[in-house]
PDB file of N, CA and C in Angstrom:
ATOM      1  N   UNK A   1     -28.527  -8.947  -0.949  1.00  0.00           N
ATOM      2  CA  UNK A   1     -27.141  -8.939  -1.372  1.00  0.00           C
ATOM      3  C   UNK A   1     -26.703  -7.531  -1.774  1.00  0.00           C
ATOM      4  N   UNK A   2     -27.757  -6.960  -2.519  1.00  0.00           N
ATOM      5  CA  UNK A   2     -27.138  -5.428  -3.066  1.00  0.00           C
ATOM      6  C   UNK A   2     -27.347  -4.686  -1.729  1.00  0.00           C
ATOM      7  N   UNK A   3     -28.079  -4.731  -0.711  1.00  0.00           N
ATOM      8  CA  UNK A   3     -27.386  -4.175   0.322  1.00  0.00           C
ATOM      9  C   UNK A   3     -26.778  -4.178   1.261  1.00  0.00           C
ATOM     10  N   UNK A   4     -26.163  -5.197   1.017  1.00  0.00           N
ATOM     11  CA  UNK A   4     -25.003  -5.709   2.334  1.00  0.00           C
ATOM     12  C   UNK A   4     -23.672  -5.008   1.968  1.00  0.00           C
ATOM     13  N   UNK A   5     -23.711  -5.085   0.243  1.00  0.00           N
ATOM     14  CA  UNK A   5     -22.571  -4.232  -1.077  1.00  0.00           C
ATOM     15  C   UNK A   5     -22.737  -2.695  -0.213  1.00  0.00           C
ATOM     16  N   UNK A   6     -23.861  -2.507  -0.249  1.00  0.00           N
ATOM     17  CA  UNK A   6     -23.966  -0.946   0.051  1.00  0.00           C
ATOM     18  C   UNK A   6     -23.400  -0.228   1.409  1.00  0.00           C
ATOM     19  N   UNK A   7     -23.918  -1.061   2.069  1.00  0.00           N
ATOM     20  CA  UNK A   7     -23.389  -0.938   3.622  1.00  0.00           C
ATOM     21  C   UNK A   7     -21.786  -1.126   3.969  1.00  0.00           C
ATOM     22  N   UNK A   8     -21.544  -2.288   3.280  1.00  0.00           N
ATOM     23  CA  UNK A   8     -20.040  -2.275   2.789  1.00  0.00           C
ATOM     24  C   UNK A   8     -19.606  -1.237   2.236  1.00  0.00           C
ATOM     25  N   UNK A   9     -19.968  -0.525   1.588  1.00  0.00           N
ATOM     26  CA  UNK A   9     -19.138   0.356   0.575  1.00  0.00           C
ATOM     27  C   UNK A   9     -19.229   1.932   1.716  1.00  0.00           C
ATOM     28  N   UNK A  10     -20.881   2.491   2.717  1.00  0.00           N
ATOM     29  CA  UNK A  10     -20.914   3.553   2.956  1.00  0.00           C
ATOM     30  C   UNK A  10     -19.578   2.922   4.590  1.00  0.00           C
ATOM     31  N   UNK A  11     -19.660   2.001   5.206  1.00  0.00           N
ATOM     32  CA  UNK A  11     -18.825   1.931   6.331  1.00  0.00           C
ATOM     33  C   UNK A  11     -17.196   2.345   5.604  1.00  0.00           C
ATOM     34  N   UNK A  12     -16.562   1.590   4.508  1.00  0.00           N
ATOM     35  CA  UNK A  12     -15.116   1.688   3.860  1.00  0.00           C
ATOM     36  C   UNK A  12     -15.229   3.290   3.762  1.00  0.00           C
ATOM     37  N   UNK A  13     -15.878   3.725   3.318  1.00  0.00           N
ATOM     38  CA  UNK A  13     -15.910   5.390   3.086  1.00  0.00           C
ATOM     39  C   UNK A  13     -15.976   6.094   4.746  1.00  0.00           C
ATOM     40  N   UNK A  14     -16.657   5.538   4.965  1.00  0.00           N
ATOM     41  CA  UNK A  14     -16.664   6.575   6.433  1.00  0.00           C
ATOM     42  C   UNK A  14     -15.332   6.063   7.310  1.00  0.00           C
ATOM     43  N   UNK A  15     -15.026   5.054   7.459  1.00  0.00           N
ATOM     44  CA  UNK A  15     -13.269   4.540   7.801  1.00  0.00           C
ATOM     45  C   UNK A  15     -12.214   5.450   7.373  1.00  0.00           C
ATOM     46  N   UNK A  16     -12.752   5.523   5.900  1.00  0.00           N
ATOM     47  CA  UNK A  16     -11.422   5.975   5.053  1.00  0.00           C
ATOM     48  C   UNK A  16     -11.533   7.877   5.434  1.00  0.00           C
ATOM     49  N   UNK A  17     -12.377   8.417   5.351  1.00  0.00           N
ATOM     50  CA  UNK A  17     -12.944   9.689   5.711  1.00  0.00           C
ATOM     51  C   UNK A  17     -12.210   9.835   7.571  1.00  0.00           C
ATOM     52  N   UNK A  18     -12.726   8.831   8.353  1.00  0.00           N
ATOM     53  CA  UNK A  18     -12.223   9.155   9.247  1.00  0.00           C
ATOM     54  C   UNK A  18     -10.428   8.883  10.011  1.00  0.00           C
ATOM     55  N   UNK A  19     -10.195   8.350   8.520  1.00  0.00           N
ATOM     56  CA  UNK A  19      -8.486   8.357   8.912  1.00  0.00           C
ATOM     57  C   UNK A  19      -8.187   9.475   8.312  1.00  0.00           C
ATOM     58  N   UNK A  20      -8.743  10.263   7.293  1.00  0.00           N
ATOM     59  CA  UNK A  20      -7.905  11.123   6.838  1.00  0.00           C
ATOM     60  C   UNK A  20      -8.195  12.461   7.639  1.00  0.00           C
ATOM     61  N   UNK A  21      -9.422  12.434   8.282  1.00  0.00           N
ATOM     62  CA  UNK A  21      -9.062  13.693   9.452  1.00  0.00           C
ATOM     63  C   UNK A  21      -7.888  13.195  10.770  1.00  0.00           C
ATOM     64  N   UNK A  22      -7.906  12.225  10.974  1.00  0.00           N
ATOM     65  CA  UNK A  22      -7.036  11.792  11.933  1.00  0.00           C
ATOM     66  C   UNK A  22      -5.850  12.029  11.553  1.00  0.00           C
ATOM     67  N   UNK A  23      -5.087  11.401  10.111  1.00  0.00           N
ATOM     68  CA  UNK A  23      -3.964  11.929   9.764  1.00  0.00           C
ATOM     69  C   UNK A  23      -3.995  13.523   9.882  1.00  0.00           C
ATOM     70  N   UNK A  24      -4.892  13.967   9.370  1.00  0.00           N
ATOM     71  CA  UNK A  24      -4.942  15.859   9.781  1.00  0.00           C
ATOM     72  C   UNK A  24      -4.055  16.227  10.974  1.00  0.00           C
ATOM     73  N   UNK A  25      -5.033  15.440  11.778  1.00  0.00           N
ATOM     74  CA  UNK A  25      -5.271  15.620  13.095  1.00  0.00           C
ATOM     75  C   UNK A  25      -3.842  15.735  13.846  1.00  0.00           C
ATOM     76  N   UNK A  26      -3.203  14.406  13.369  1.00  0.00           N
ATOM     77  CA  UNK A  26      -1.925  14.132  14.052  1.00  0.00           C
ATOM     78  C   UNK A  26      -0.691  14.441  13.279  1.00  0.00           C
ATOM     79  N   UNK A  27      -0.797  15.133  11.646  1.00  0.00           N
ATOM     80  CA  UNK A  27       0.212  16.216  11.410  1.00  0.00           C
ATOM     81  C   UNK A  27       0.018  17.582  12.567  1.00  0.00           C
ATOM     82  N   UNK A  28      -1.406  17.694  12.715  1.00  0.00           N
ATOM     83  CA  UNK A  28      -1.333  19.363  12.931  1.00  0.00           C
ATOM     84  C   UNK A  28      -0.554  19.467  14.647  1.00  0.00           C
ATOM     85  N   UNK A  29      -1.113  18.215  15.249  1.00  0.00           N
ATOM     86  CA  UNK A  29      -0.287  17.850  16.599  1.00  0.00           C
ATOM     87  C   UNK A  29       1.527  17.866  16.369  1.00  0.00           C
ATOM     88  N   UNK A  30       2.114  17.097  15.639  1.00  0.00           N
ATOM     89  CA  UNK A  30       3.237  16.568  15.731  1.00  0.00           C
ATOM     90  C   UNK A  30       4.097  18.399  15.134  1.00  0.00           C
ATOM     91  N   UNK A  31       3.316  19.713  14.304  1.00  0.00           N
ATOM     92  CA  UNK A  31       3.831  20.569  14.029  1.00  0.00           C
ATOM     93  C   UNK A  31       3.669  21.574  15.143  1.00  0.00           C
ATOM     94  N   UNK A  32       2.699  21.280  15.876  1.00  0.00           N
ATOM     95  CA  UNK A  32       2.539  22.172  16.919  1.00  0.00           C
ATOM     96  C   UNK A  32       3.622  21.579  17.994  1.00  0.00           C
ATOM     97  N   UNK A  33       4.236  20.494  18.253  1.00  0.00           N
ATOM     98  CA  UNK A  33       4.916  19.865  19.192  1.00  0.00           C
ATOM     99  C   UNK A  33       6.726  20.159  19.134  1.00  0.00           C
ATOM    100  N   UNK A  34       7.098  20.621  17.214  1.00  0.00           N
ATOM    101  CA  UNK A  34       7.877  21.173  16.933  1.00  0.00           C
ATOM    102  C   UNK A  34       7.984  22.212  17.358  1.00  0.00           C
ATOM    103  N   UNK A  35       6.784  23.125  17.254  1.00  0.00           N
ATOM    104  CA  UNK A  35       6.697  24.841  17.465  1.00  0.00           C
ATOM    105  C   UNK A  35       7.046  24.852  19.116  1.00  0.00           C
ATOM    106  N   UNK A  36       6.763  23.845  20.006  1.00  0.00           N
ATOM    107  CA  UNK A  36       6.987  24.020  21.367  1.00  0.00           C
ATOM    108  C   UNK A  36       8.113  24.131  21.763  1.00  0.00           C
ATOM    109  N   UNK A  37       8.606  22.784  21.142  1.00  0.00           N
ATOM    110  CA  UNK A  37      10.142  22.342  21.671  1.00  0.00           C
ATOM    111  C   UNK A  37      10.980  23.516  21.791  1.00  0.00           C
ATOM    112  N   UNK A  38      12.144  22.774  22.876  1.00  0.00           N
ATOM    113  CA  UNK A  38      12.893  24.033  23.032  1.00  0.00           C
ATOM    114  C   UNK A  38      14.018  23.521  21.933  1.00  0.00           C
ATOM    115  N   UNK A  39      14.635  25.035  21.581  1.00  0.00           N
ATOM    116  CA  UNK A  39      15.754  24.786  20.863  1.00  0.00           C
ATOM    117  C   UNK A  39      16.889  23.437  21.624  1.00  0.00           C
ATOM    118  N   UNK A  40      17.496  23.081  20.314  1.00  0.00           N
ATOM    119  CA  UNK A  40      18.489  22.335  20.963  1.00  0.00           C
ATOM    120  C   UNK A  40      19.930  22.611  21.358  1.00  0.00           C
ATOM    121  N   UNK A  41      19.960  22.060  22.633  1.00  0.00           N
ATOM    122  CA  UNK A  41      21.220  22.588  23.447  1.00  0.00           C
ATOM    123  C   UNK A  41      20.661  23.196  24.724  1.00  0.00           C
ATOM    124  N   UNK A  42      19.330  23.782  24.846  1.00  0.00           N
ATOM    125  CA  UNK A  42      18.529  24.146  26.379  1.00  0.00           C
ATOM    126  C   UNK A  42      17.912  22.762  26.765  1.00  0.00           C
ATOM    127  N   UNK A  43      18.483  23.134  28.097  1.00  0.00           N
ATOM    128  CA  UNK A  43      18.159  22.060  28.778  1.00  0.00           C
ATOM    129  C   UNK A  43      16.530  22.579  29.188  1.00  0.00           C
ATOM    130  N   UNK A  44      15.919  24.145  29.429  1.00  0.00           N
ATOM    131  CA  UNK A  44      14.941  23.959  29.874  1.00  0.00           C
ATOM    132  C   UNK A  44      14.621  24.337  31.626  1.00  0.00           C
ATOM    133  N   UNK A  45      16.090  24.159  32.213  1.00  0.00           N
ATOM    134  CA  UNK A  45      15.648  24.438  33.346  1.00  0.00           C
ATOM    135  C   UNK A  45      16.265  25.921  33.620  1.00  0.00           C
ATOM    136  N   UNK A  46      16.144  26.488  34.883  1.00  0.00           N
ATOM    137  CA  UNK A  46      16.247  27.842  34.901  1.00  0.00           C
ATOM    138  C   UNK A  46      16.255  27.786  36.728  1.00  0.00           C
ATOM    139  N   UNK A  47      17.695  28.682  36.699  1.00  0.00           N
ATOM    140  CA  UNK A  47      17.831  29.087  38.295  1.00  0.00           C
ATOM    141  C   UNK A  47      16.642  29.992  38.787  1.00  0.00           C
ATOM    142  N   UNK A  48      17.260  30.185  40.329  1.00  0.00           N
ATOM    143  CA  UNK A  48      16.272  30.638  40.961  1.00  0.00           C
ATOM    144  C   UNK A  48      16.297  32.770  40.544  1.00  0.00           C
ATOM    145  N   UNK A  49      17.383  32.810  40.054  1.00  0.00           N
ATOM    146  CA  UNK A  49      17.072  33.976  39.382  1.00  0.00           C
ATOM    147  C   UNK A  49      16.391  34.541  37.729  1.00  0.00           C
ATOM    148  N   UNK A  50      15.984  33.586  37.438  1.00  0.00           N
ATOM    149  CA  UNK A  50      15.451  32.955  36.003  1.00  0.00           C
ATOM    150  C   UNK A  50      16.544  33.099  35.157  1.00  0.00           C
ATOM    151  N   UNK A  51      17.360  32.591  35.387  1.00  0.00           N
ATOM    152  CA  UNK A  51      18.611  32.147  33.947  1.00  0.00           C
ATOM    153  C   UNK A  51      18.564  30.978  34.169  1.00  0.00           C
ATOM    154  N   UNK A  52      18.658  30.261  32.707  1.00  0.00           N
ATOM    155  CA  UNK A  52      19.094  28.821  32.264  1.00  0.00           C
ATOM    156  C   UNK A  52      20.217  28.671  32.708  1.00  0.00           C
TER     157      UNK A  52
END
């Protein structure tokens, strides 16, 4: 019984450990996805002389 508690307790920790790099993970994505974007109002595309 006390180690089924234990095993219980090291899996909840390693769950909880591995959401909080994931949350990391997917702030550091969603700020890098800001930094990409184009300003708003460009559409992004560009003639054949390279002007938008």
């Amino acid at each position: 019984m006390k180690a089924e508690k234990m095993i219980v307790e090291i899996e909840r920790t390693g769950n909880q450990r591995q959401g909080s790099r994931l949350s990391a993970y997917r702030d550091k994505l969603r700020e890098a996805c800001k930094d990409a974007a184009p300003e708003e109002g460009k559409t992004g595309d560009i003639d054949e002389q390279g002007r938008e």
